[in-house]
PDB file of N, CA and C in Angstrom:
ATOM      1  N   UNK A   1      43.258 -57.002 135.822  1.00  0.00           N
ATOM      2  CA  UNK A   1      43.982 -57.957 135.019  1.00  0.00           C
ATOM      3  C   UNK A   1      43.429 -59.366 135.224  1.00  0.00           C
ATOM      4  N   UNK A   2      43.229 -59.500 136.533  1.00  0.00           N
ATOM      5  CA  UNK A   2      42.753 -60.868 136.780  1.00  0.00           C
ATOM      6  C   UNK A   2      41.303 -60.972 135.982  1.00  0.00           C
ATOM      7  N   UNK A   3      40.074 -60.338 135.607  1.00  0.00           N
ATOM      8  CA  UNK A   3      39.491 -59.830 135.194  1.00  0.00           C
ATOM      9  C   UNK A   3      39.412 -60.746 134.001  1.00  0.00           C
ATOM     10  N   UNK A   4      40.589 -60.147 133.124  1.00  0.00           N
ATOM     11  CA  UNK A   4      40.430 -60.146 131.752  1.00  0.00           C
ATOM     12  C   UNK A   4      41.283 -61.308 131.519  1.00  0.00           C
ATOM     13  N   UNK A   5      42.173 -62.529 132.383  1.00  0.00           N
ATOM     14  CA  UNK A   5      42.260 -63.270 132.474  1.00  0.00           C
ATOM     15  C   UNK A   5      41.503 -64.740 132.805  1.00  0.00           C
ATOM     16  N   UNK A   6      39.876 -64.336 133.584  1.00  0.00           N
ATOM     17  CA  UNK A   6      39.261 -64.935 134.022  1.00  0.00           C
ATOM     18  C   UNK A   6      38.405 -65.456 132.525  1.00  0.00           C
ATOM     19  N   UNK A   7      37.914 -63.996 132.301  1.00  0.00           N
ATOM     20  CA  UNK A   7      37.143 -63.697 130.953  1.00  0.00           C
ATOM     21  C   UNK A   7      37.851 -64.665 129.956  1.00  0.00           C
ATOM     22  N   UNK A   8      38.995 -64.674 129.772  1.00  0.00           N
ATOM     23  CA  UNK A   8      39.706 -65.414 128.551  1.00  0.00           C
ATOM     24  C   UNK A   8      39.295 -66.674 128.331  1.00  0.00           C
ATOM     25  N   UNK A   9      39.993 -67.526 129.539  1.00  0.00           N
ATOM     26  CA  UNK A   9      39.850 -69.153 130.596  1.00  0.00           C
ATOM     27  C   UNK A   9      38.293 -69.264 129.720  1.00  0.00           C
ATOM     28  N   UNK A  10      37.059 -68.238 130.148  1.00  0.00           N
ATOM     29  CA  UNK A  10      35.540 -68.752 130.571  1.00  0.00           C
ATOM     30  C   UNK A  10      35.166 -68.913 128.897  1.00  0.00           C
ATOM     31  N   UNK A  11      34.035 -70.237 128.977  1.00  0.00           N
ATOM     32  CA  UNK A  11      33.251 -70.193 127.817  1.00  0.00           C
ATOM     33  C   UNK A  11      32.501 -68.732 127.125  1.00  0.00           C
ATOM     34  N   UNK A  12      31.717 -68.242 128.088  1.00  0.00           N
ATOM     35  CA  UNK A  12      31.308 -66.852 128.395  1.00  0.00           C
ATOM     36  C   UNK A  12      31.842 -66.082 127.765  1.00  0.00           C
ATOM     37  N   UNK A  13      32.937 -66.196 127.356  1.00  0.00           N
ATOM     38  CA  UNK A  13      33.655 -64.597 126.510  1.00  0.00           C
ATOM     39  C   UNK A  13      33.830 -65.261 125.627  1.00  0.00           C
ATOM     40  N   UNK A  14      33.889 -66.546 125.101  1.00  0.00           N
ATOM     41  CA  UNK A  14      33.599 -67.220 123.616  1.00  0.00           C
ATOM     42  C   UNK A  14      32.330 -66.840 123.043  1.00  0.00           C
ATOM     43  N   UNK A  15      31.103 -67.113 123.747  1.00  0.00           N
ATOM     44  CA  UNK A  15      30.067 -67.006 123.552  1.00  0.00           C
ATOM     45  C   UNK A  15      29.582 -65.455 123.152  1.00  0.00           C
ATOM     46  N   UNK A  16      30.201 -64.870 123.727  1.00  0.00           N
ATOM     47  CA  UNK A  16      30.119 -63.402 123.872  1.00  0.00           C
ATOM     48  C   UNK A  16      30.725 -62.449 122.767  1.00  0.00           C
ATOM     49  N   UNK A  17      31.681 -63.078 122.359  1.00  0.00           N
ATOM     50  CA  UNK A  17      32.326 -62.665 121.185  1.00  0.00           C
ATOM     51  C   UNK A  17      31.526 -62.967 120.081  1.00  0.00           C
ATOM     52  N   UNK A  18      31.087 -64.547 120.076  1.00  0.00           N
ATOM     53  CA  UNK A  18      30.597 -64.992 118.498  1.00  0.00           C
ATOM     54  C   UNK A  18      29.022 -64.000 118.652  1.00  0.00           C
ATOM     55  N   UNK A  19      28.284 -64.050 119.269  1.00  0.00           N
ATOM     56  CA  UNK A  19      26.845 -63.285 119.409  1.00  0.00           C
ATOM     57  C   UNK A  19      27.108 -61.792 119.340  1.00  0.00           C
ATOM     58  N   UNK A  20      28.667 -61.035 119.433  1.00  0.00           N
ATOM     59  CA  UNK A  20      28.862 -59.882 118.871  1.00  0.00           C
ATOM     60  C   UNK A  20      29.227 -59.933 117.153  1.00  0.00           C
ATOM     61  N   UNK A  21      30.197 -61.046 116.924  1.00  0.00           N
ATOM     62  CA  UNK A  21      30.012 -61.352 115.309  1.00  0.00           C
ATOM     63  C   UNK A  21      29.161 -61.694 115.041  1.00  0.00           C
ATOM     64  N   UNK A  22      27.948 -62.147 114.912  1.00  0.00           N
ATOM     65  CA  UNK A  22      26.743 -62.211 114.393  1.00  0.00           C
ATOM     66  C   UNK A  22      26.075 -61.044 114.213  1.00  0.00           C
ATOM     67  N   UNK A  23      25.920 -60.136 115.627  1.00  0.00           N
ATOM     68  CA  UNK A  23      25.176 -59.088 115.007  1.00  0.00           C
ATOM     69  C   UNK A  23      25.783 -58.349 114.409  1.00  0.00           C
ATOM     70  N   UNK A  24      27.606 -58.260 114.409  1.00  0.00           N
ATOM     71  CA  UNK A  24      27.973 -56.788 113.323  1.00  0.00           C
ATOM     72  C   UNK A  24      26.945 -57.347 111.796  1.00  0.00           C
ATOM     73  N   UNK A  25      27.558 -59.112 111.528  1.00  0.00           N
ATOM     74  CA  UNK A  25      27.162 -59.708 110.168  1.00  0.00           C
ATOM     75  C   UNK A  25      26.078 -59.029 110.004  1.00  0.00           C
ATOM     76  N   UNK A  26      25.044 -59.420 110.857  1.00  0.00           N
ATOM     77  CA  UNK A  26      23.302 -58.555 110.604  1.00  0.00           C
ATOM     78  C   UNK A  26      23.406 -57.435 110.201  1.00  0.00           C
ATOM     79  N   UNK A  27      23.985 -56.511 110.594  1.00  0.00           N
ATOM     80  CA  UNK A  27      23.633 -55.222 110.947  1.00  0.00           C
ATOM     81  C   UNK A  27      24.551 -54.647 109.428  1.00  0.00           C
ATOM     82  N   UNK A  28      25.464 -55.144 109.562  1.00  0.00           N
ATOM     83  CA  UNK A  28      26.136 -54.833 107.501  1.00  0.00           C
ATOM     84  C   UNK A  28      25.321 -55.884 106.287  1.00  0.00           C
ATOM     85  N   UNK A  29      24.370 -56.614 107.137  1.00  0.00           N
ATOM     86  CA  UNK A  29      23.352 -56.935 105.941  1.00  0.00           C
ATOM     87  C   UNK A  29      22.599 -55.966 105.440  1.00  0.00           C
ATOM     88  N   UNK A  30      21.820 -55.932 107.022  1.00  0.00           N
ATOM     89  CA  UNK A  30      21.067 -54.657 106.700  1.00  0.00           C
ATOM     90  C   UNK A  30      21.335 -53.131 106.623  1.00  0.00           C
ATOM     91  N   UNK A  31      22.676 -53.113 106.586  1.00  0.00           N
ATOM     92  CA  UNK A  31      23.091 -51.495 106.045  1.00  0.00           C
ATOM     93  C   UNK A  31      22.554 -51.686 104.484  1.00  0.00           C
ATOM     94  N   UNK A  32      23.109 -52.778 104.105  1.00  0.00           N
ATOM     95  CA  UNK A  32      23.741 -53.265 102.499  1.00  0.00           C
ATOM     96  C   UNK A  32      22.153 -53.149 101.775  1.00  0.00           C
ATOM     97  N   UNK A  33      21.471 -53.962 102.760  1.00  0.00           N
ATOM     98  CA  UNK A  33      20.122 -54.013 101.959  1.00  0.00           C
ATOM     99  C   UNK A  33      19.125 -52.480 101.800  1.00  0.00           C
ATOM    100  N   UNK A  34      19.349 -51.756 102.921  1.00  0.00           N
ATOM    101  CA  UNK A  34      18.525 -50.164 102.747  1.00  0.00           C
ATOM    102  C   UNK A  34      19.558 -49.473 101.900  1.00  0.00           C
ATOM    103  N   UNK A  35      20.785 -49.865 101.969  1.00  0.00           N
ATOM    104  CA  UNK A  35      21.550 -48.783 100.099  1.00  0.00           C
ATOM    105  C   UNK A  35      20.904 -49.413  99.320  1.00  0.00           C
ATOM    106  N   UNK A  36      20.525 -50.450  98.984  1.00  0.00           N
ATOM    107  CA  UNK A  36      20.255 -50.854  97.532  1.00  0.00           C
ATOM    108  C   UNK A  36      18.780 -50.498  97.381  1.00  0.00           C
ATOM    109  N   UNK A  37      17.896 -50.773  98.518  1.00  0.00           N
ATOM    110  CA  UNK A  37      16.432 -50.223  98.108  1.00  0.00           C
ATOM    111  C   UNK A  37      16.693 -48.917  98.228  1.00  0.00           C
ATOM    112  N   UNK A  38      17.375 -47.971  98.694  1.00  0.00           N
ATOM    113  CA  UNK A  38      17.407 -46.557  98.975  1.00  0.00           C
ATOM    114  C   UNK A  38      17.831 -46.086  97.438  1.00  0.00           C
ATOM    115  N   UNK A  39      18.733 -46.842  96.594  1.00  0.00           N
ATOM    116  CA  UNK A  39      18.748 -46.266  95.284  1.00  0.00           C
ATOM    117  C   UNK A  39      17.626 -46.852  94.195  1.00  0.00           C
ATOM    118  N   UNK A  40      17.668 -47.805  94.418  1.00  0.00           N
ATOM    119  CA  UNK A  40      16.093 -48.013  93.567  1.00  0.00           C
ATOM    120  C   UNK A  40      15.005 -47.291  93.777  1.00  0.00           C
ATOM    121  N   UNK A  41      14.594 -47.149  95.419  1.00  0.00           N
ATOM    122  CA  UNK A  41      13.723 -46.050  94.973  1.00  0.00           C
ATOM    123  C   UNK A  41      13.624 -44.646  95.125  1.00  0.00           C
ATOM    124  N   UNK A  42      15.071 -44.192  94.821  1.00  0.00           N
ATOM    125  CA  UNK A  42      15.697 -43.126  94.744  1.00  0.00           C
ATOM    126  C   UNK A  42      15.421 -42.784  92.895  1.00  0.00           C
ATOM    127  N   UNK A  43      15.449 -43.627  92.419  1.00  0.00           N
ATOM    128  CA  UNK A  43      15.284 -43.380  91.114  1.00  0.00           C
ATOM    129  C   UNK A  43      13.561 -43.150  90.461  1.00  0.00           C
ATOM    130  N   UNK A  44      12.862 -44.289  91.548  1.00  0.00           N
ATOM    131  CA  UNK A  44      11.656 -44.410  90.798  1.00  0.00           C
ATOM    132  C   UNK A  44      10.815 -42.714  91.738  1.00  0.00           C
ATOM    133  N   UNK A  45      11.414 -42.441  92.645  1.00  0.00           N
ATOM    134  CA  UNK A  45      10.711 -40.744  93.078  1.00  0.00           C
ATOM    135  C   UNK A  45      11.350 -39.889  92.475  1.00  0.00           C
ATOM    136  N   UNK A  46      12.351 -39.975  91.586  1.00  0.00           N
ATOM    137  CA  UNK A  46      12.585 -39.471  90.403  1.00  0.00           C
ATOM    138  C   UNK A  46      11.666 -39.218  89.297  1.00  0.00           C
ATOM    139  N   UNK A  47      11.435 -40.515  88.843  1.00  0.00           N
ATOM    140  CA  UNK A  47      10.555 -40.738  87.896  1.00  0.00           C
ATOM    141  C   UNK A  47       9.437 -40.192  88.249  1.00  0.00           C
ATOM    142  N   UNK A  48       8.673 -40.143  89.087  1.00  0.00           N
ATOM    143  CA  UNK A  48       7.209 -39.410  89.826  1.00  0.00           C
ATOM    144  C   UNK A  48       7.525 -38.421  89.732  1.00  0.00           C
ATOM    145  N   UNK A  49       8.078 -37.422  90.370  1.00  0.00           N
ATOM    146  CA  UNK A  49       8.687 -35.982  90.281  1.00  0.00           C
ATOM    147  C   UNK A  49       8.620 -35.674  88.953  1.00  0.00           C
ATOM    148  N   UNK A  50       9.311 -36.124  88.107  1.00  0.00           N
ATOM    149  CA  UNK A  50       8.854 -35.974  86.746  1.00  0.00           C
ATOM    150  C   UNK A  50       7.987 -35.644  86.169  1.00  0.00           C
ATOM    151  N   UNK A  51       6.580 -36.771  86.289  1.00  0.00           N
ATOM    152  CA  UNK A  51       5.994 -36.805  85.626  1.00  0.00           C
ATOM    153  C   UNK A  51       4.999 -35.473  86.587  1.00  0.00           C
ATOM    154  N   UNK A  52       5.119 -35.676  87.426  1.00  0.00           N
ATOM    155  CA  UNK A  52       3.911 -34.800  88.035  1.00  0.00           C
ATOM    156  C   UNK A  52       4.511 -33.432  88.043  1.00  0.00           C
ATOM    157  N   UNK A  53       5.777 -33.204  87.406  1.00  0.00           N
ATOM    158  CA  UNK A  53       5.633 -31.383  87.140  1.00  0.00           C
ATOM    159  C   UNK A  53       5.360 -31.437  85.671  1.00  0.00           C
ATOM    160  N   UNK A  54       5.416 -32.284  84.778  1.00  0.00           N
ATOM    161  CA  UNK A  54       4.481 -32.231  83.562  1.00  0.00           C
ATOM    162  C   UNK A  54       3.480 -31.800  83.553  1.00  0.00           C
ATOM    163  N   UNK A  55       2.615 -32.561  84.457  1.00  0.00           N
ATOM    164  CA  UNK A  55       1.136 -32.100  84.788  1.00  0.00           C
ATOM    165  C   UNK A  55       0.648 -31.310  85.023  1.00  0.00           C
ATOM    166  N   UNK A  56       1.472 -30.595  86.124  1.00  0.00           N
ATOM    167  CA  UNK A  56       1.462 -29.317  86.536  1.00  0.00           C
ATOM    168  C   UNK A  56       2.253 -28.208  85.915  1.00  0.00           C
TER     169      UNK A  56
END
């Protein structure tokens, strides 16, 4: 208890907190950003697939 009372008081668990909100922010950027290229070029290996069983 004293512990998590000390932790509270200290700059240290301010600091510690905001540098954990930062990286969730990052890290749901970059979820956000590989869905959106993951369906774009989800579509265009579509389009290839396509064309190359034409060919074949």
């Amino acid at each position: 208890m004293n512990f998590l009372r000390r932790l509270i008081r200290e700059e240290d668990a301010a600091t510690a907190v905001e540098y954990a909100v930062l990286l969730a922010l990052i890290l749901m950027s970059i979820i956000a950003a590989i869905g959106t290229v993951g369906v774009g070029t989800g579509g265009l290996w579509s389009d290839i697939n396509t064309e190359l069983e034409a060919i074949f």
